[in-house]
N, C-alpha and C. Protein backbone atom coordinates (compact mmCIF):
# COMPACT_ATOMS: atom_id res chain seq x y z
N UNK A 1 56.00 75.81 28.10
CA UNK A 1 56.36 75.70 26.70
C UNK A 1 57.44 74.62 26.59
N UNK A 2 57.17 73.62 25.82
CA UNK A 2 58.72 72.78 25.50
C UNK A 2 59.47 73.46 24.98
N UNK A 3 60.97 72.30 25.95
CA UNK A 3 62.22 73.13 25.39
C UNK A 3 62.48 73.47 24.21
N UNK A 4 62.08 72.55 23.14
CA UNK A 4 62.47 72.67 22.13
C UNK A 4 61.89 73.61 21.20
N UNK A 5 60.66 74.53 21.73
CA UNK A 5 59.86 75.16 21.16
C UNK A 5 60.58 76.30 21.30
N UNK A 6 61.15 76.67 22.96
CA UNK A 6 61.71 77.76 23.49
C UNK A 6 62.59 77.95 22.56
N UNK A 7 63.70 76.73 22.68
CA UNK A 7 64.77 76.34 21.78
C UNK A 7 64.54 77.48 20.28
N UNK A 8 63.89 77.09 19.72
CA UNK A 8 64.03 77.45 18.15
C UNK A 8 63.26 78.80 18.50
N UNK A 9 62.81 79.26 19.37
CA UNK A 9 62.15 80.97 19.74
C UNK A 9 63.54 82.14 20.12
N UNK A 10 64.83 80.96 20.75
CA UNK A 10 65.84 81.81 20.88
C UNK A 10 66.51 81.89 19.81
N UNK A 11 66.43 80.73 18.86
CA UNK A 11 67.78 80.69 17.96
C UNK A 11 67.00 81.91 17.04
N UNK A 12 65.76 82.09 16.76
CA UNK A 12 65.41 83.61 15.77
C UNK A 12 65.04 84.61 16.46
N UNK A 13 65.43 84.57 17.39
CA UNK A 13 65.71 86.10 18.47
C UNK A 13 67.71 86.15 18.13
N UNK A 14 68.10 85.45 17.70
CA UNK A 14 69.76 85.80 17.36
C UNK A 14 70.47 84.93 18.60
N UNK A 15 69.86 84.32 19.62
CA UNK A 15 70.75 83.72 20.17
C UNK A 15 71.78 82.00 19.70
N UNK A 16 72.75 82.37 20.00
CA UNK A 16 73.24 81.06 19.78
C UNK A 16 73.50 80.54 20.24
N UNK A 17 73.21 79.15 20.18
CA UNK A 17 73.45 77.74 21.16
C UNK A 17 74.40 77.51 21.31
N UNK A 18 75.64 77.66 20.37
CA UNK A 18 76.99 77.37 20.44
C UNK A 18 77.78 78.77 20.03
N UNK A 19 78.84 78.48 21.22
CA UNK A 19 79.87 79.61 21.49
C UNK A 19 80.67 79.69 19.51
N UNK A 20 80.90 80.52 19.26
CA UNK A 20 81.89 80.39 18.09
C UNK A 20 83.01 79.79 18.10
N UNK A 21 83.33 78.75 17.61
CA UNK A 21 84.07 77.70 17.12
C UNK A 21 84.18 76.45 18.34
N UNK A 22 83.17 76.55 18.87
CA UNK A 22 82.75 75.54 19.65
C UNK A 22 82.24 73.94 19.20
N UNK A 23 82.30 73.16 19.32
CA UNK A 23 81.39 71.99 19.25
C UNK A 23 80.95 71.50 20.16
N UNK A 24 81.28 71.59 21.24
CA UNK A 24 80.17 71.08 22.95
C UNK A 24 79.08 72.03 22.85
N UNK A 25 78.10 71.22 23.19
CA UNK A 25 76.67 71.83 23.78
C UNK A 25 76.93 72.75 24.78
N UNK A 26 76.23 73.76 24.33
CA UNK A 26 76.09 74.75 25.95
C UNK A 26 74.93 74.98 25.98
N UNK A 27 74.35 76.57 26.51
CA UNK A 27 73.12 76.65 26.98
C UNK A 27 72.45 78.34 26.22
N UNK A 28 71.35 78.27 26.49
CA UNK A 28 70.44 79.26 25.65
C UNK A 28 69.54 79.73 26.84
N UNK A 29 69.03 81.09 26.86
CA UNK A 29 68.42 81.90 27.60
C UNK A 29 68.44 83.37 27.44
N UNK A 30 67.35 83.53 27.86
CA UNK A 30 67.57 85.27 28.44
C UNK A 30 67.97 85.52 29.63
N UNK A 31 69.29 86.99 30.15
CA UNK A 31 69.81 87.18 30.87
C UNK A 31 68.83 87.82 31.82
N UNK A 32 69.12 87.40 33.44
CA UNK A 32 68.43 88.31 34.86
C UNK A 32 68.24 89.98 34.47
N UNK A 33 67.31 90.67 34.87
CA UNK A 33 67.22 91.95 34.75
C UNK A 33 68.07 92.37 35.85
N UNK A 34 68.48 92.22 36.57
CA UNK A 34 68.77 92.44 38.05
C UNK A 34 69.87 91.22 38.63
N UNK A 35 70.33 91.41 39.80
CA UNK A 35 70.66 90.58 40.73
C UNK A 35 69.85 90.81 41.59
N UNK A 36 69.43 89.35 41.80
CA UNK A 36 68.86 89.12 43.44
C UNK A 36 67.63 87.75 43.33
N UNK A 37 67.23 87.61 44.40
CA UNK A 37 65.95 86.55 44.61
C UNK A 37 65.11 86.74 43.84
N UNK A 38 64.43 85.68 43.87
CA UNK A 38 62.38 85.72 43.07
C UNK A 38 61.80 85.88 44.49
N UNK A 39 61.30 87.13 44.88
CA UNK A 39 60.35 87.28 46.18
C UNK A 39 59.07 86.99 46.33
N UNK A 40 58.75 87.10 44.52
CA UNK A 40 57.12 86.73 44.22
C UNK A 40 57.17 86.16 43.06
N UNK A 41 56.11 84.83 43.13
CA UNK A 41 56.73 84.08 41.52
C UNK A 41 55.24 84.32 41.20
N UNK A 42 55.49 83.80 39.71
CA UNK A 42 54.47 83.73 38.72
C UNK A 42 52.80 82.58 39.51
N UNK A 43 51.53 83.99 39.53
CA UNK A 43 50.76 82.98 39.97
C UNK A 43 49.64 83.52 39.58
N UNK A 44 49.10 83.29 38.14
CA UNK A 44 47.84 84.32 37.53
C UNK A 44 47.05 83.58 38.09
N UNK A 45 46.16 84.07 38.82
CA UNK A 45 44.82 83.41 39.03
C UNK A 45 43.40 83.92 38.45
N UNK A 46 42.74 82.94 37.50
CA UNK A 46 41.49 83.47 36.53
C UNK A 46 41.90 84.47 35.42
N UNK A 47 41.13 85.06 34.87
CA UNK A 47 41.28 85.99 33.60
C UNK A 47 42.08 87.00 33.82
N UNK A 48 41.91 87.72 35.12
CA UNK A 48 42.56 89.36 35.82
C UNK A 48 43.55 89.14 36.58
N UNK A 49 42.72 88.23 37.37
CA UNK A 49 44.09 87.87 38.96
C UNK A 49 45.06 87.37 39.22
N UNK A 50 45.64 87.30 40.20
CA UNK A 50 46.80 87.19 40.58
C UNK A 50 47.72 87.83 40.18
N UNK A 51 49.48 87.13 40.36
CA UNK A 51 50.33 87.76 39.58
C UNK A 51 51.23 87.54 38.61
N UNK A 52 50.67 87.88 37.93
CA UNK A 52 51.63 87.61 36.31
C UNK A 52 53.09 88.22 35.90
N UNK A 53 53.84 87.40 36.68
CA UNK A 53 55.19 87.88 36.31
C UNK A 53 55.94 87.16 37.97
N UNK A 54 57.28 88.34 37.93
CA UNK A 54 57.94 87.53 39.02
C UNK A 54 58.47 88.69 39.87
N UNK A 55 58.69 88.75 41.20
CA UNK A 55 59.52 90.08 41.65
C UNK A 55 60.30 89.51 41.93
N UNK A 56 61.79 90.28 41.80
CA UNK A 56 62.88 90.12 42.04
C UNK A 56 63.38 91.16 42.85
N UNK A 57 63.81 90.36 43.85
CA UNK A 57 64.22 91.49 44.99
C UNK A 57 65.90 92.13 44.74
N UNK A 58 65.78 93.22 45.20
CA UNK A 58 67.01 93.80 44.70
C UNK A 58 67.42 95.51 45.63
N UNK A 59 68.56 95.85 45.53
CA UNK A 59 68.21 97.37 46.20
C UNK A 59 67.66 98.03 45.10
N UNK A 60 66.41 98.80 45.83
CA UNK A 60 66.11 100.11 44.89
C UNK A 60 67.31 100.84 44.63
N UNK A 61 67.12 101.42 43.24
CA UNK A 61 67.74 102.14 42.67
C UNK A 61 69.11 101.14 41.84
N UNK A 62 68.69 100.33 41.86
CA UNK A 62 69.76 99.06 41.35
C UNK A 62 69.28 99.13 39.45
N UNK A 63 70.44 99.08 38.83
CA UNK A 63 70.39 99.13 37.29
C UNK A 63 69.28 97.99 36.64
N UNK A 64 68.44 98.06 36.32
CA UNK A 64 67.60 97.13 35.36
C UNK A 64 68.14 96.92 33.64
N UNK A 65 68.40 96.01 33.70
CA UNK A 65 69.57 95.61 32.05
C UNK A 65 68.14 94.86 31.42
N UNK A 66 68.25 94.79 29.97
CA UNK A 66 67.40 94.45 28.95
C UNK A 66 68.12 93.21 28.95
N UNK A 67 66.82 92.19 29.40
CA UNK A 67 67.01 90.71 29.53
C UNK A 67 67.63 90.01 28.13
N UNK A 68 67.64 90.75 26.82
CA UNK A 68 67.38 90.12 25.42
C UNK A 68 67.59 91.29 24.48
N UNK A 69 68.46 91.44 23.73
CA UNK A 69 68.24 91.71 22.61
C UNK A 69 66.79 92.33 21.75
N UNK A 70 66.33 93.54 21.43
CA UNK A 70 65.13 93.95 20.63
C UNK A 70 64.81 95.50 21.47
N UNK A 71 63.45 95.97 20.93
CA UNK A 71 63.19 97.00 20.41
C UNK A 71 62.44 97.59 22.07
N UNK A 72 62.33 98.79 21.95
CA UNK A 72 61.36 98.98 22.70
C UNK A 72 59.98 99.83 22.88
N UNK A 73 59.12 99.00 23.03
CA UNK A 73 57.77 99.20 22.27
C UNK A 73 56.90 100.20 22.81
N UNK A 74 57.16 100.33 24.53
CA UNK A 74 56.59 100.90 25.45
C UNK A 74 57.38 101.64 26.53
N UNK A 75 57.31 102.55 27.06
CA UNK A 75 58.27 103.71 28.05
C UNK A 75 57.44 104.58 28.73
N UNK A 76 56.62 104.14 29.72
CA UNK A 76 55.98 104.69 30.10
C UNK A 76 55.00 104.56 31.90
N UNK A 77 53.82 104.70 31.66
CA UNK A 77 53.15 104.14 33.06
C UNK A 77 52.11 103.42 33.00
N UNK A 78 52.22 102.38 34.05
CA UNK A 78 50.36 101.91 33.55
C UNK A 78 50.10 101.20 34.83
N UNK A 79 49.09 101.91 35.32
CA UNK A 79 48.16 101.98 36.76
C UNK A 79 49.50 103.20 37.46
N UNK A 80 49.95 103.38 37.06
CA UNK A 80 50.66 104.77 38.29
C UNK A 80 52.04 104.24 38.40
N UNK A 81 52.95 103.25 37.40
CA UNK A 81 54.08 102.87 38.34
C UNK A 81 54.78 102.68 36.42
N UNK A 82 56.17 102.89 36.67
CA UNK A 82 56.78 103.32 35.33
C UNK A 82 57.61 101.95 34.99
N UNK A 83 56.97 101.74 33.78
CA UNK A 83 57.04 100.19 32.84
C UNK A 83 57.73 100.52 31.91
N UNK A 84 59.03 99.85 31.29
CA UNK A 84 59.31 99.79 30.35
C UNK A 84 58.53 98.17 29.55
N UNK A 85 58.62 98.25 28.04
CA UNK A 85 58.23 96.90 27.58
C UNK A 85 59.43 96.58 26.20
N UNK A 86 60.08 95.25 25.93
CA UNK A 86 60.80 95.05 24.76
C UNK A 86 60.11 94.01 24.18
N UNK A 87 60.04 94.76 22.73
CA UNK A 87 59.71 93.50 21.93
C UNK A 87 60.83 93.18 21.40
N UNK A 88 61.32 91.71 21.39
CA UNK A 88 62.60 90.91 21.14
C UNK A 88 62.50 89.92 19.85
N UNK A 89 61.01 90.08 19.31
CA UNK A 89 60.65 89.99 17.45
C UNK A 89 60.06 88.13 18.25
N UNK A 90 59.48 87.99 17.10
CA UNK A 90 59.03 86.31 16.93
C UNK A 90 57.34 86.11 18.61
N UNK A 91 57.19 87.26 18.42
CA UNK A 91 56.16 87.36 19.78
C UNK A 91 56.55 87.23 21.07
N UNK A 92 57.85 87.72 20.93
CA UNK A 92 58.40 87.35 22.86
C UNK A 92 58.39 89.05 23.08
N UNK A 93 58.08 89.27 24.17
CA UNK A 93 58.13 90.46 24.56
C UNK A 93 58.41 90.54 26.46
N UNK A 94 59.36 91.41 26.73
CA UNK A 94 59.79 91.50 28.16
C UNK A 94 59.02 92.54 28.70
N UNK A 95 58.82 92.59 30.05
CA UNK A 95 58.56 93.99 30.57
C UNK A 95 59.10 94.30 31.90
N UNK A 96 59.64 95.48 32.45
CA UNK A 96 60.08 95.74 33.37
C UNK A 96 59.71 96.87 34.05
N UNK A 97 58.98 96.62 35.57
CA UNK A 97 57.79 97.23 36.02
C UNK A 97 58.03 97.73 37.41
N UNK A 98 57.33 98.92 37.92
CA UNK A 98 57.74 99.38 39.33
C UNK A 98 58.72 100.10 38.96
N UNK A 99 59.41 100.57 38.40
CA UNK A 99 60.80 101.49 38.17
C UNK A 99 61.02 102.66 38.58
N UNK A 100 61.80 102.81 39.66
CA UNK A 100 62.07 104.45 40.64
C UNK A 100 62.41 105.10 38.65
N UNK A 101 63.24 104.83 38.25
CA UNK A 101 63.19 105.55 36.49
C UNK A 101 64.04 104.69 35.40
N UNK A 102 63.31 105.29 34.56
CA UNK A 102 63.21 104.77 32.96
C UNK A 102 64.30 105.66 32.24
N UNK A 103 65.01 104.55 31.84
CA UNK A 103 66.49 105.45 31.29
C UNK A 103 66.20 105.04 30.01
N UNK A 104 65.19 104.55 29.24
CA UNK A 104 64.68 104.84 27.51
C UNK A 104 63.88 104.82 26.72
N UNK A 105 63.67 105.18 25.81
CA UNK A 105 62.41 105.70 25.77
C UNK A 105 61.75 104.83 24.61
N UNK A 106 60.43 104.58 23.65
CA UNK A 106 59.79 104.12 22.60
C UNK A 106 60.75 104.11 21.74
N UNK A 107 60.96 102.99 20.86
CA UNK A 107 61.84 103.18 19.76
C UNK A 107 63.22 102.83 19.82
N UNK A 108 63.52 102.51 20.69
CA UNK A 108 65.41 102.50 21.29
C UNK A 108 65.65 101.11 21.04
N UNK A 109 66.88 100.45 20.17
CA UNK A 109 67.22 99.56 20.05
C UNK A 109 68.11 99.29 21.25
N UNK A 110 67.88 97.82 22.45
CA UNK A 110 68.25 97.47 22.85
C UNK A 110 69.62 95.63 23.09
N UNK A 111 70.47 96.05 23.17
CA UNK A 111 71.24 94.71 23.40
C UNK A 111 71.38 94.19 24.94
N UNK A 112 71.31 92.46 24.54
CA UNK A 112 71.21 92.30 26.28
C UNK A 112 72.20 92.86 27.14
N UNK A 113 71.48 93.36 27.80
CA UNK A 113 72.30 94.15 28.88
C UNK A 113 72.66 95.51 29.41
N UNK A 114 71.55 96.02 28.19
CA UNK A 114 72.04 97.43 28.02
C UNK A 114 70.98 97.79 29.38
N UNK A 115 71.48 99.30 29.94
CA UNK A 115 70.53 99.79 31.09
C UNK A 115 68.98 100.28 30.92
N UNK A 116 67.48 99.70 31.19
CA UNK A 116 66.27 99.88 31.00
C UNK A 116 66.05 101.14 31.71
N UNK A 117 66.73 100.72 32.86
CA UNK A 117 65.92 101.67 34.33
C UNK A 117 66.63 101.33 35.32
N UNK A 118 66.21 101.72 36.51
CA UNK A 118 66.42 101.50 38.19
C UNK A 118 65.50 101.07 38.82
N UNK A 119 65.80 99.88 39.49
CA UNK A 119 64.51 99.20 40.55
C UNK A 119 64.01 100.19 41.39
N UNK A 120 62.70 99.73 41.23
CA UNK A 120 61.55 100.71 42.47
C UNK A 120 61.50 99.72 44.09
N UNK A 121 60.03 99.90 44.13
CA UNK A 121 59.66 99.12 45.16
C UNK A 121 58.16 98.39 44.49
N UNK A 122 58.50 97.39 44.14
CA UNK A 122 56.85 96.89 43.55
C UNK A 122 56.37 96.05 44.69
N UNK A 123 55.29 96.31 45.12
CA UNK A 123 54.51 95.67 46.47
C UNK A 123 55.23 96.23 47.06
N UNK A 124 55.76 97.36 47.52
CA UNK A 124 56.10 97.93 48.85
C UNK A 124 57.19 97.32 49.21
N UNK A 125 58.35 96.57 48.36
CA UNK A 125 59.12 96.10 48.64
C UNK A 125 60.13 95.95 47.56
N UNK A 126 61.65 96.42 47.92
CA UNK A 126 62.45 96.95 46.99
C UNK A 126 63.13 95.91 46.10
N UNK A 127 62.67 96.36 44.74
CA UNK A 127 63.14 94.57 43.43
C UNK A 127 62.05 95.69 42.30
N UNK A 128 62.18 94.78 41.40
CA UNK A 128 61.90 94.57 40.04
C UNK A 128 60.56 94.12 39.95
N UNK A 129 59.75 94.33 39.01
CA UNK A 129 58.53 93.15 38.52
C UNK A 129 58.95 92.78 37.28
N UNK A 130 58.89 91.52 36.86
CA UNK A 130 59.64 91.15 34.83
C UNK A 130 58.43 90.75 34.95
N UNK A 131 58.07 90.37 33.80
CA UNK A 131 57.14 90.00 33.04
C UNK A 131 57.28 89.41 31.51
N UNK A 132 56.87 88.55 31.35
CA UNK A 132 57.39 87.76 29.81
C UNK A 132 56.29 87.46 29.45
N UNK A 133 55.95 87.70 28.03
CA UNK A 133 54.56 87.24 27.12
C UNK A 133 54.84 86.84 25.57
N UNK A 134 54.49 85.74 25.26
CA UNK A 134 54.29 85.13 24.20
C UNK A 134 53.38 85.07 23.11
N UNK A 135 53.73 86.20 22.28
CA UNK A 135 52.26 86.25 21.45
C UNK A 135 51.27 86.80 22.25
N UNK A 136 50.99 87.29 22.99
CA UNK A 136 50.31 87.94 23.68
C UNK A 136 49.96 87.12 25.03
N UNK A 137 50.18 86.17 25.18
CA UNK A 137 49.89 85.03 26.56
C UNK A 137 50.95 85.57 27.45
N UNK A 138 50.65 85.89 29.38
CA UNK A 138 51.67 85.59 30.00
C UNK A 138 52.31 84.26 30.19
N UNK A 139 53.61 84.05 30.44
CA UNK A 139 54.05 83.13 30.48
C UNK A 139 55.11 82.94 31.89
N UNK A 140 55.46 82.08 32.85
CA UNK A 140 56.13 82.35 33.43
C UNK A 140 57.56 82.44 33.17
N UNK A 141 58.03 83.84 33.93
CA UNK A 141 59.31 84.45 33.54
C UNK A 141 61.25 83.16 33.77
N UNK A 142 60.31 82.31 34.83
CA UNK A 142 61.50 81.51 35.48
C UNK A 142 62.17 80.85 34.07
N UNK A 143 61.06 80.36 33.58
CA UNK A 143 61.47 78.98 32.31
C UNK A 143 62.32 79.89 30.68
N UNK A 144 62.36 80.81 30.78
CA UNK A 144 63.06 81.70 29.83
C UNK A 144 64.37 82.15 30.53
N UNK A 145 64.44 82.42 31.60
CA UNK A 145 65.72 83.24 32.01
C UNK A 145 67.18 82.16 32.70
N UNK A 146 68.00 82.16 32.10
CA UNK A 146 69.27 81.72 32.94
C UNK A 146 69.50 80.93 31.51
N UNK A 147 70.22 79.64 32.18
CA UNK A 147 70.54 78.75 31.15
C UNK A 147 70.28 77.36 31.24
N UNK A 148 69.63 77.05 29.76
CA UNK A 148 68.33 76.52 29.37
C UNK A 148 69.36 75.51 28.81
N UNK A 149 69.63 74.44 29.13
CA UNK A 149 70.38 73.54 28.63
C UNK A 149 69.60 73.35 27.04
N UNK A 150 71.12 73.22 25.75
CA UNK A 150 70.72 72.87 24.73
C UNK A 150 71.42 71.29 24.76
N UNK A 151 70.67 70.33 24.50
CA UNK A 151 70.68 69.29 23.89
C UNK A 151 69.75 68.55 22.30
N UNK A 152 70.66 68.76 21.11
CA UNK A 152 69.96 68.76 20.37
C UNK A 152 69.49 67.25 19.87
N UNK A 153 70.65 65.82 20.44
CA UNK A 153 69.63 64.29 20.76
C UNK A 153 68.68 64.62 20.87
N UNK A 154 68.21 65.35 22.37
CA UNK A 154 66.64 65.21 21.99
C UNK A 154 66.04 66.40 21.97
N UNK A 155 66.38 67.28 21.06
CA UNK A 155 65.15 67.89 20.73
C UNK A 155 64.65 67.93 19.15
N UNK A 156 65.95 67.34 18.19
CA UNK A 156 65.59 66.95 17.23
C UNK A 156 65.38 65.59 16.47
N UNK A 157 65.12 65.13 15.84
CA UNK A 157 65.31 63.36 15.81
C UNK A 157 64.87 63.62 13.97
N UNK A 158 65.74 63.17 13.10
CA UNK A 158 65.62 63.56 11.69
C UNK A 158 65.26 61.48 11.14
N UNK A 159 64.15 62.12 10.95
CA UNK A 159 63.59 60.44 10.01
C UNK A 159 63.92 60.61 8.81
N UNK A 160 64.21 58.96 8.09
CA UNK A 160 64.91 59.01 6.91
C UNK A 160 64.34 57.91 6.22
């Protein structure tokens, strides 16, 4: 996705590009669910396959924080392993997968950072699965999370 697309997807999710009473550029993103590595990155292969999303390695039983700001749509299981999902409004939606447990439930307004769950073991190996989707498309999780340099030279250019 271009930056600048991302760009204007965070500023109506409520994030802001600039600190309050700032005038230097800073940066825009959604926050890590976790601390730790990417053990498995984003690699859908065909319609079904591969893997869509990212693991992040971490100790089990380690706090899972809501990457973003928004709602939560889903609290539950799907294929046998306990998923939370946030919708964060404007078609971005997070998910956080493999979870030893789910600390909330359908309906719970979340702020970044607040506690989702506790890391499991997804693939037999102790971390997180995130997952990020756009309007319903996966998308890879890397290009949304951390900080997304804002430069607005070029991402806007106003003709006159």
């Amino acid at each position: 996705m271009p930056r600048f697309v991302m760009f204007c997807v965070l500023l109506l999710l409520g994030f802001s590009p600039l600190p309050a009473g700032s005038e230097s550029p800073t940066c825009v993103g959604m926050t890590w669910p976790v601390s730790g590595e990417v053990i498995a990155h984003y690699a859908p292969s065909g319609q079904y396959a591969g893997h869509w999303g990212i693991d992040i390695g971490t100790d089990a039983g380690s706090v899972v924080r809501a990457a973003a700001p928004g709602r939560v749509t889903f609290a539950g299981e799907v294929a046998g392993n306990r998923t939370v999902t946030i919708d964060h409004g404007g078609g971005l939606r997070t998910s956080y997968s493999y979870l030893d447990e789910r600390l909330v439930s359908a309906g719970a307004w979340m702020e970044a950072g607040d506690p989702v769950g506790r890391s499991g073991l997804p693939h037999a190996i102790a971390g997180l699965h995130f997952s990020v989707r756009v309007h319903g498309a996966y998308v890879d999780p890397i290009s949304w999370l951390g900080c997304q340099p804002y430069e607005p030279a070029r991402a806007l250019r106003l003709v006159g």
